[in-house]
Structures are given as structure tokens and as C-alpha cells.
Protein backbone atom coordinates (compact mmCIF):
# COMPACT_ATOMS: atom_id res chain seq x y z
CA UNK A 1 0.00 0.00 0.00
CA UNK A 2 2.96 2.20 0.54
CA UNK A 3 4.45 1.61 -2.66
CA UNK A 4 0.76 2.32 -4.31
CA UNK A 5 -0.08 5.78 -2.06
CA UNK A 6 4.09 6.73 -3.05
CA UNK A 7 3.20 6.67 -7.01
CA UNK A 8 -0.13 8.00 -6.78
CA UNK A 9 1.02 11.61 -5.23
CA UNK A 10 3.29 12.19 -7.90
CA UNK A 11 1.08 11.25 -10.70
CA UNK A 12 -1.52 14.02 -8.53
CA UNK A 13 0.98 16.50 -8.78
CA UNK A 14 1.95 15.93 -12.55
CA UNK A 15 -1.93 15.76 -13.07
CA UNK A 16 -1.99 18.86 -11.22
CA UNK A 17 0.45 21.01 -12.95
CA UNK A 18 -0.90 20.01 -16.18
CA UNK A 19 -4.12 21.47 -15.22
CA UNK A 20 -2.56 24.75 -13.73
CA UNK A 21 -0.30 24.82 -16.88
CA UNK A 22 -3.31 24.71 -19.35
CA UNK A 23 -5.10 26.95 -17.73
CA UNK A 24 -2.55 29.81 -17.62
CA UNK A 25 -1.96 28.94 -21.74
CA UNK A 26 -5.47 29.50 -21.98
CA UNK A 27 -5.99 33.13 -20.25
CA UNK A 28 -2.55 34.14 -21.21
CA UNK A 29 -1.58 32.86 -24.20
CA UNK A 30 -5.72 32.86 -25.92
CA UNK A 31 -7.32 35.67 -24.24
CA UNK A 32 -4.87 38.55 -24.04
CA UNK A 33 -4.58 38.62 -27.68
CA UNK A 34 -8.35 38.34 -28.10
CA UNK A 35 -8.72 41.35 -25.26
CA UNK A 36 -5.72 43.41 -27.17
CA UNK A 37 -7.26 42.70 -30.62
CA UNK A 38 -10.68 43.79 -29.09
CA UNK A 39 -8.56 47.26 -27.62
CA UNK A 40 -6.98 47.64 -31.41
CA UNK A 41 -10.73 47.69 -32.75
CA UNK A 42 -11.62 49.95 -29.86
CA UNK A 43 -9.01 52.75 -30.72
CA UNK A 44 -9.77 52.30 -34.28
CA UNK A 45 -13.50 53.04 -34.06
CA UNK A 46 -12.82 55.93 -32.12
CA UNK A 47 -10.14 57.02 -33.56
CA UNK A 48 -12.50 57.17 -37.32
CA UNK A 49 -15.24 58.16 -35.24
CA UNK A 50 -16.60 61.48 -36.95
CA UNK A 51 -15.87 64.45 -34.55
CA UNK A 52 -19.85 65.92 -35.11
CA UNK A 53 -21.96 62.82 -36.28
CA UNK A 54 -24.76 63.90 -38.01
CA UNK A 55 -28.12 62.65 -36.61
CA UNK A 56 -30.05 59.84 -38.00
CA UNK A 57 -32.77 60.36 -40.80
CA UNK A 58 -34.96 58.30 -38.36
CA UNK A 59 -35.28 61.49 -36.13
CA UNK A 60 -35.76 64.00 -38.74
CA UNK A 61 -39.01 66.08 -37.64
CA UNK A 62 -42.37 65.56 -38.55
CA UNK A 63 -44.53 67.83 -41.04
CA UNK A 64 -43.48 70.12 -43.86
CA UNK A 65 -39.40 70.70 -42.62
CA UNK A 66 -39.27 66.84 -42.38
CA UNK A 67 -40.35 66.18 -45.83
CA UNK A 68 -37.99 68.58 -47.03
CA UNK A 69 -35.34 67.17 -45.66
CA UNK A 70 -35.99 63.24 -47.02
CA UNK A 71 -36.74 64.81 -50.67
CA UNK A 72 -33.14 66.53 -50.58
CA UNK A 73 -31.68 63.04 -49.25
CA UNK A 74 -33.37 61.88 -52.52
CA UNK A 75 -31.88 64.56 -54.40
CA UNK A 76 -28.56 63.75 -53.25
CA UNK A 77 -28.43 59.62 -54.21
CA UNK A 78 -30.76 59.70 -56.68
CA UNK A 79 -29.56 63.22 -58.66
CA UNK A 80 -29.64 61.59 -61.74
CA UNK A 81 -33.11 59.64 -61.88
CA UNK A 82 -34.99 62.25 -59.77
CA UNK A 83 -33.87 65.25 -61.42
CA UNK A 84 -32.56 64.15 -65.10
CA UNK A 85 -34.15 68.06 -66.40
CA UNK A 86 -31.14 69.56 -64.77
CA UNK A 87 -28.88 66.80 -64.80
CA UNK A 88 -26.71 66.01 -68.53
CA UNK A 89 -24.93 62.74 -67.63
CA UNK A 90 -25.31 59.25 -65.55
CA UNK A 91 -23.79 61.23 -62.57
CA UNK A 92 -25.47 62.06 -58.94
CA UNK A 93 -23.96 63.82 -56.38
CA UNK A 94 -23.69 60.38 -54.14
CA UNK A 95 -20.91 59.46 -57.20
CA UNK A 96 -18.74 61.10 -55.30
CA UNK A 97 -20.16 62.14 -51.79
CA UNK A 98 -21.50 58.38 -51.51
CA UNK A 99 -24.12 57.34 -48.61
CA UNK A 100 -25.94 60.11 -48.76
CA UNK A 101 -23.10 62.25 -48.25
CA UNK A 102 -22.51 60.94 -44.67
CA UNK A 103 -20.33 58.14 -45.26
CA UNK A 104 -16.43 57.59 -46.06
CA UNK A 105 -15.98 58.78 -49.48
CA UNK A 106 -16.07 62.91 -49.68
CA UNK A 107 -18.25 63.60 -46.24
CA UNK A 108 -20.64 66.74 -46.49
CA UNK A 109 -20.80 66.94 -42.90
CA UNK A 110 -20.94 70.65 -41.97
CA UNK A 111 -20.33 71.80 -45.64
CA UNK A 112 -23.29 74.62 -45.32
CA UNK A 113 -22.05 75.86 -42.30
CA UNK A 114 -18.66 77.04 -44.06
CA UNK A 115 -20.86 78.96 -46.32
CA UNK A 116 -20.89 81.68 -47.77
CA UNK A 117 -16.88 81.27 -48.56
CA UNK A 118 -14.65 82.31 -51.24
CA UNK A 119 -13.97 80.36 -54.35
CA UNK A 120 -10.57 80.82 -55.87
CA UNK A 121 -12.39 79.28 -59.32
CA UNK A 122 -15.56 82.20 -59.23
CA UNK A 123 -13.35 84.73 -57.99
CA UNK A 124 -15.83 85.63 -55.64
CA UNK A 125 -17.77 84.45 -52.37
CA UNK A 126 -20.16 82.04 -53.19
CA UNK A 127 -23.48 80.81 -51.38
CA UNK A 128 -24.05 77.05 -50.86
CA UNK A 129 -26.61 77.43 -53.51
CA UNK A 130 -23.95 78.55 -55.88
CA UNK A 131 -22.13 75.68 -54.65
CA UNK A 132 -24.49 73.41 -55.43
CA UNK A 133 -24.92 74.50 -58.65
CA UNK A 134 -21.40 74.45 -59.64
CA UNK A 135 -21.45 70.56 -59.26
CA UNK A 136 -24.81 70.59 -61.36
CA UNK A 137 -23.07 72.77 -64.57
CA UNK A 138 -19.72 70.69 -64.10
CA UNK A 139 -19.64 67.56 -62.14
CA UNK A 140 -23.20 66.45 -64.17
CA UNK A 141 -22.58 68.98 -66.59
CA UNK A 142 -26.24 69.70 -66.61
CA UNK A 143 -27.93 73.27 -65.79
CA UNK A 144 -28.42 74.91 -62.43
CA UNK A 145 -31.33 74.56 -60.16
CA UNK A 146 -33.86 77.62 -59.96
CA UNK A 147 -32.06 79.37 -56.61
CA UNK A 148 -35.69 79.90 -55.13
CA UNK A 149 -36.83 76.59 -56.48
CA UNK A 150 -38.20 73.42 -54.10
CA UNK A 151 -35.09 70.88 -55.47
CA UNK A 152 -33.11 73.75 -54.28
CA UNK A 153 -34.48 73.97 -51.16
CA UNK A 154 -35.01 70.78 -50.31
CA UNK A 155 -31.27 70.09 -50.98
CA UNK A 156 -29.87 72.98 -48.78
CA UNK A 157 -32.44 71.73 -45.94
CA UNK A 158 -31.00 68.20 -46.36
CA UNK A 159 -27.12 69.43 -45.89
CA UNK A 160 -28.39 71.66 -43.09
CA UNK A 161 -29.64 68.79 -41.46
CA UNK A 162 -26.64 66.81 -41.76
CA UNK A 163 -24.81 69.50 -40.53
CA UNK A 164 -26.64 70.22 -37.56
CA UNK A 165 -24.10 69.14 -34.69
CA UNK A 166 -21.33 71.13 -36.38
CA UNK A 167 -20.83 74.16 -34.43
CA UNK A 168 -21.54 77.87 -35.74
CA UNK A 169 -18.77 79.36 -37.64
CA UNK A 170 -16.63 76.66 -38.33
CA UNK A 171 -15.02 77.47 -41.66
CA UNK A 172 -12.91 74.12 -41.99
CA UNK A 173 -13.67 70.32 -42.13
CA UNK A 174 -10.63 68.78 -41.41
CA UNK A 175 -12.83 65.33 -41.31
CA UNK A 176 -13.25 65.82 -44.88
CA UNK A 177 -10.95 67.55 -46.66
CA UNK A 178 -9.34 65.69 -49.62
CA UNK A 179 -5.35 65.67 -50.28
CA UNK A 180 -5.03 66.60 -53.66
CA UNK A 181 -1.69 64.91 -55.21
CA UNK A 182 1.87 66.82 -54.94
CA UNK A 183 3.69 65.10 -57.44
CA UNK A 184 5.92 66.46 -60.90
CA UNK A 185 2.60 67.06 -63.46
CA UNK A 186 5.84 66.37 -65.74
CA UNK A 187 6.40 63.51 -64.97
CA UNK A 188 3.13 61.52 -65.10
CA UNK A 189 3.19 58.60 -67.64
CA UNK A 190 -0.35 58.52 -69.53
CA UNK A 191 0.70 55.26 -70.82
CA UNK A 192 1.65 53.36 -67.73
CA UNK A 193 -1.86 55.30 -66.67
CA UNK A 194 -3.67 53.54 -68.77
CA UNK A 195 -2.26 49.83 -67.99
CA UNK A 196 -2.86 50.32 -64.51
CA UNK A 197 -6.21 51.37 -65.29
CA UNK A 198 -6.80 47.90 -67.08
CA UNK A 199 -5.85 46.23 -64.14
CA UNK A 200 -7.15 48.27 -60.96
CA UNK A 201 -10.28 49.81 -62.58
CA UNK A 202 -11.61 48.05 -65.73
CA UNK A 203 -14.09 45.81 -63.99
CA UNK A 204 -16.23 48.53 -62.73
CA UNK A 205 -15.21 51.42 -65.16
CA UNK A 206 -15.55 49.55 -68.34
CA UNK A 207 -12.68 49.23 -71.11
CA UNK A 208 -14.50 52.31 -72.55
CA UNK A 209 -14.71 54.19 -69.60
CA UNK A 210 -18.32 54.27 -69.79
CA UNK A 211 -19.36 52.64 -66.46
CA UNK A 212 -22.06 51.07 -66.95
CA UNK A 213 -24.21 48.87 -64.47
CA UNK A 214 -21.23 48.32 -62.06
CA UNK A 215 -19.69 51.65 -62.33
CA UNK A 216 -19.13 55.13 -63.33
CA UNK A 217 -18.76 57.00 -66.64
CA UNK A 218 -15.20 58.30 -66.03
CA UNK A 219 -14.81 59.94 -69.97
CA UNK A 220 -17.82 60.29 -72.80
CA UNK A 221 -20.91 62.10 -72.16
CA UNK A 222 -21.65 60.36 -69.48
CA UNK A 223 -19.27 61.76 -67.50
CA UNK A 224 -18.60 64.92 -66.31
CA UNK A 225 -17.27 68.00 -68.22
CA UNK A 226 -13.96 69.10 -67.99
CA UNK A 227 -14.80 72.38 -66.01
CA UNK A 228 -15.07 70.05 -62.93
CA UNK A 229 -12.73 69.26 -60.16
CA UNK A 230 -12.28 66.17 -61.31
CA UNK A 231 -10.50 67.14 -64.56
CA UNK A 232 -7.96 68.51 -62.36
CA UNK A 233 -5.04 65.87 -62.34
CA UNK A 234 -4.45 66.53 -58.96
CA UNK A 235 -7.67 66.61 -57.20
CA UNK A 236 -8.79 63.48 -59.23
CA UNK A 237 -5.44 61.49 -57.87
CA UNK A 238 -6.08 62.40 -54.59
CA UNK A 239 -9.68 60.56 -54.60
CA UNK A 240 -8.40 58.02 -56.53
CA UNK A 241 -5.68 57.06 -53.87
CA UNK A 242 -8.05 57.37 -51.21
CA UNK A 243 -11.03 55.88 -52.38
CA UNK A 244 -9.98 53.39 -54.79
CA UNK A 245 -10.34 51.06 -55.65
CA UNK A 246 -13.67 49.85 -54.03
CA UNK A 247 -12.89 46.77 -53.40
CA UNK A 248 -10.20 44.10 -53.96
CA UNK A 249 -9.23 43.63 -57.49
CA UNK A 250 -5.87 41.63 -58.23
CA UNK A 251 -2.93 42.83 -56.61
CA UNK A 252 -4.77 46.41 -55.79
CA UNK A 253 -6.35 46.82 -52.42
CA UNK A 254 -8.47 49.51 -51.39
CA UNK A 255 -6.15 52.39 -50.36
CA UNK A 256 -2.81 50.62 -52.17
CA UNK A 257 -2.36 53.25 -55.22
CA UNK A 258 0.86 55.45 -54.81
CA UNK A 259 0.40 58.92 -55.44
CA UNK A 260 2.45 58.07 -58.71
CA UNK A 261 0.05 55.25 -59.97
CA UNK A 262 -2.87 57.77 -58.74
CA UNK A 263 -1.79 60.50 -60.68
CA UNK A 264 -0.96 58.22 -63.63
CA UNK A 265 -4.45 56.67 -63.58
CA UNK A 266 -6.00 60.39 -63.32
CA UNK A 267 -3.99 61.63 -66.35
CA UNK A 268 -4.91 58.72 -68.37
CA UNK A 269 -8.33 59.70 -67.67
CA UNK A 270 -8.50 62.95 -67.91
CA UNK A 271 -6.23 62.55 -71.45
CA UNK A 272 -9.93 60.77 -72.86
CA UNK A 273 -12.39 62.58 -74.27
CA UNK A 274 -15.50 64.67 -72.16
CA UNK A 275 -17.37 67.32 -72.45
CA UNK A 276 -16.73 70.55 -72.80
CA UNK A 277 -17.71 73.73 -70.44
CA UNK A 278 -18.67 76.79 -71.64
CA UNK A 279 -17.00 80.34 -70.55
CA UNK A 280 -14.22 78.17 -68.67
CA UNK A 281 -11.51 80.96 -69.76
CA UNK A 282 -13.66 83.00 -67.25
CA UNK A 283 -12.74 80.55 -64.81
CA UNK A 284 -9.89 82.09 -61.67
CA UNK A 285 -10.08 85.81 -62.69
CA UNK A 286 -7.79 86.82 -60.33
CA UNK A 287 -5.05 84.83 -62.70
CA UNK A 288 -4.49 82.27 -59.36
CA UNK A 289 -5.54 79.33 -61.90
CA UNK A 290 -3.69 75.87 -60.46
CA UNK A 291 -1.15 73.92 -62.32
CA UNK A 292 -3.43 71.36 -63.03
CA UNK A 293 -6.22 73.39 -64.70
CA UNK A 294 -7.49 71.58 -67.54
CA UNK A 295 -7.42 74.75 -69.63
CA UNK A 296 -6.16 77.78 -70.49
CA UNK A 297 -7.95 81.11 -68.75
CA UNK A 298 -8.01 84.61 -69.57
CA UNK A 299 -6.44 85.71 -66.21
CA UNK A 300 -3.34 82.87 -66.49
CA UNK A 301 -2.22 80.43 -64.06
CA UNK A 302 -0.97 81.75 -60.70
CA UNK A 303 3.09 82.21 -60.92
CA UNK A 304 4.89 79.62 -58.63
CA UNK A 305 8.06 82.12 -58.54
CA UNK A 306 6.50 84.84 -56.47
């Protein structure tokens, strides 16, 4: 019985540590990386959370304000479709400000509160009407809405609405603002532009640029006219690296572009036929045109040297 009672308390206390070694692989060794990988997720949400969330469409007021609000949501997704009398392409203004304008791509959170402001392209302050409009005669190369008009109205009460945490007086939207590219203009390469188009943006874009059901019209008249921001080699690189492409496609995630390939896709693009925009040599005034501009102005580009 000796014998028997001396093996048995060591095979306890190997039985024993097994069981106190197991269970300090399992908090240690499985749960802190789950609890730090939850933490990582943590900081991430907050750190993308938007600084003045807009409030949801669920708790836009009832009666005559309310409905004015949902028809400019409409407006905004639906631009196209809803209001095709004012609008000359397959564009909307959620092609670019996506989600109703409250999402990742372009936000419009707070825009009318940093109106009225001062447009380097008008030469002038401008309204958020006039704003408006200016994506209507370029972006959808289309005409503008009447200024006293309900489609007007309805859309300024929508971007109000969205903007209605944003406080007072703020004239910037850091939250928002796009990074147009820096690179040489000189040295962007049309050519490799248009190979990396085949391969990062083809499948939604179409060979012919013409969208289609999957995508937009990027050149044609279908797309917009080349008095808009996006004919700008610059600005259209900078949304291009951050927003494309959508999804996976080959070697090209979301976000991957360098500003090269970006501003190599964007010249290849903007090298392809669109419409054109009437008075655009009235377009910067002041002569502060950028080095981008799609096209000569009356005033001149702005002089790098002074």
C-alpha cells in the first residue's frame, strides 16, 4: 500500500500542474490577444469616429421641414433619376459624396455651415446654392437649379440637417478635406496610366470608360465636363488614392495606389475625351488658376516664382 499511495502523489501533482499549466496557456496565451485585438478595434472606431456625427434620418421632424429634408436626401443619391431636367450625364452627387453624403468617401458633414466662402475658381464668395450649382453645370454637366426653387431647397435643408451638430462658424472640415496629389505634373506617364487602369479599374469602369451597371462614366458624355474638379489631375489622384479602388481587385487593395500610380491613372483619364464647359476661360479671374487646370484662362495660371 505504501508503494501504491508513493506513485499515486506524484502522478496528482503531474496531473496537477498540467491542469494549472493549461489553464494559464489558456488566459494568457488565448485571451490577451483576443482582449488586445478587441482594444486595437476599440481605438480604431474611435479614432474614425466622426468628430460631429450627423443625426439619423430616423429622427428627422415631422410635417413640412421633415419632408424637405428626405426629398433633398433623394436629391442627393438619386440626382440623376430624380432630377434628369437639370442633370446632362449618368452622374449624382452620391458618385462622389456616396451614402448620402454621410459616409467615407467625400463627407458633407458641416459643408453649409462654411458657407458663404470664397472660391478661388468664381473669384468671388459664393453661397451654398452657388455651390451646389457648380457641381450641377460641371460635375453632371447639366444646368443649375432655380435658386428659389423646391429641389433647391429641399437640398440645402438636407445638408443643413446633416450638418446640424457642427458648431456655428466653423469654416474648416478637417474630417473631410481631400489631399489633392503633390507630385511632378511632368512627370506623369499617360501610358503606364492607362495599364494600370486595365488592371485596378476596368471591372467597374468599363474598357471604354463608360461605367455602366457596375460603375461610373469616367470619360464620354456620361461623364462629367472638364470644367469640374475632377479634370484637375491633382484633385482626381487624390480621390483616386483614397477611395480606390472599391474593393479588392488583383494585386490592388483599397487604399494601395501610390500617389504616382494615382496620378498616372488620373492623367490617363483625364487625357480621354469629355465634355466641354462653356466660358471656362472666365474661370480664376484673379489669374491664381492651379497647375493642373485643364485649360487655359483669360487671367493665367498663378506664378509659382513669387
Amino acid at each position: 500500500m505504501k508503494v501504491k499511495n508513493q506513485v499515486f502523489i506524484p502522478v496528482t501533482i503531474i496531473i496537477a500542474t498540467m491542469i494549472v499549466g493549461f489553464t494559464f496557456l489558456y488566459f494568457y496565451v488565448e485571451v490577451k490577444p483576443v482582449d488586445t485585438q478587441l482594444a486595437g478595434i476599440v481605438e480604431e472606431v474611435e479614432e474614425n469616429a466622426h468628430p460631429y456625427a450627423p443625426p439619423s434620418m430616423d429622427d428627422v421632424p415631422e410635417g413640412e421641414e421633415g419632408e424637405l429634408i428626405k426629398l433633398g436626401e433623394t436629391y442627393h443619391n438619386e440626382t440623376s433619376s430624380v432630377l434628369d431636367g437639370y442633370v446632362g450625364n449618368t452622374l449624382s452627387c452620391a458618385s462622389c459624396h456616396a451614402n448620402g453624403g454621410v459616409g467615407d468617401s467625400l463627407d458633407l458633414v458641416g459643408i453649409s455651415k462654411t458657407y458663404p466662402q470664397y472660391n478661388p475658381r468664381a473669384g468671388r464668395d459664393v453661397s451654398i446654392e452657388d455651390r451646389i450649382n457648380g457641381c450641377f453645370i460641371r460635375s453632371m454637366n447639366g444646368k443649375p437649379l432655380p435658386a428659389e426653387g423646391e429641389e433647391m431647397k429641399a437640398m440645402v435643408a438636407y445638408y443643413d440637417y446633416i450638418s446640424t451638430n457642427v458648431p456655428d462658424g466653423t469654416t474648416e472640415r478637417p474630417w473631410a478635406k481631400l489631399e489633392r496629389a503633390k507630385g511632378d505634373l511632368t512627370k506623369v506617364d499617360i501610358d503606364e496610366g492607362r495599364e494600370l487602369y486595365q488592371q485596378a479599374c476596368i471591372s467597374c469602369h468599363g474598357e471604354d470608360g463608360a461605367g455602366g451597371a457596375t460603375g461610373l462614366a469616367l470619360w464620354g458624355e456620361d461623364s462629367y465636363n472638364i470644367g469640374a474638379g475632377m479634370a484637375r489631375i491633382r484633385t482626381a489622384a487624390g480621390y483616386i488614392q483614397e477611395y480606390m479602388p472599391k474593393a479588392a481587385i488583383g494585386e490592388y487593395e483599397p487604399g494601395s495606389l501610390t500617389e504616382e500610380q494615382a496620378m498616372n491613372i488620373a492623367a490617363y483619364i483625364n487625357s480621354m475625351d469629355r465634355p466641354d464647359f462653356p466660358n471656362k476661360i472666365h474661370d480664376w479671374p484673379n489669374g491664381d488658376a492651379p497647375d493642373d487646370a485643364a485649360y487655359e484662362t483669360l487671367a493665367g495660371k498663378k506664378d509659382e516664382n513669387k
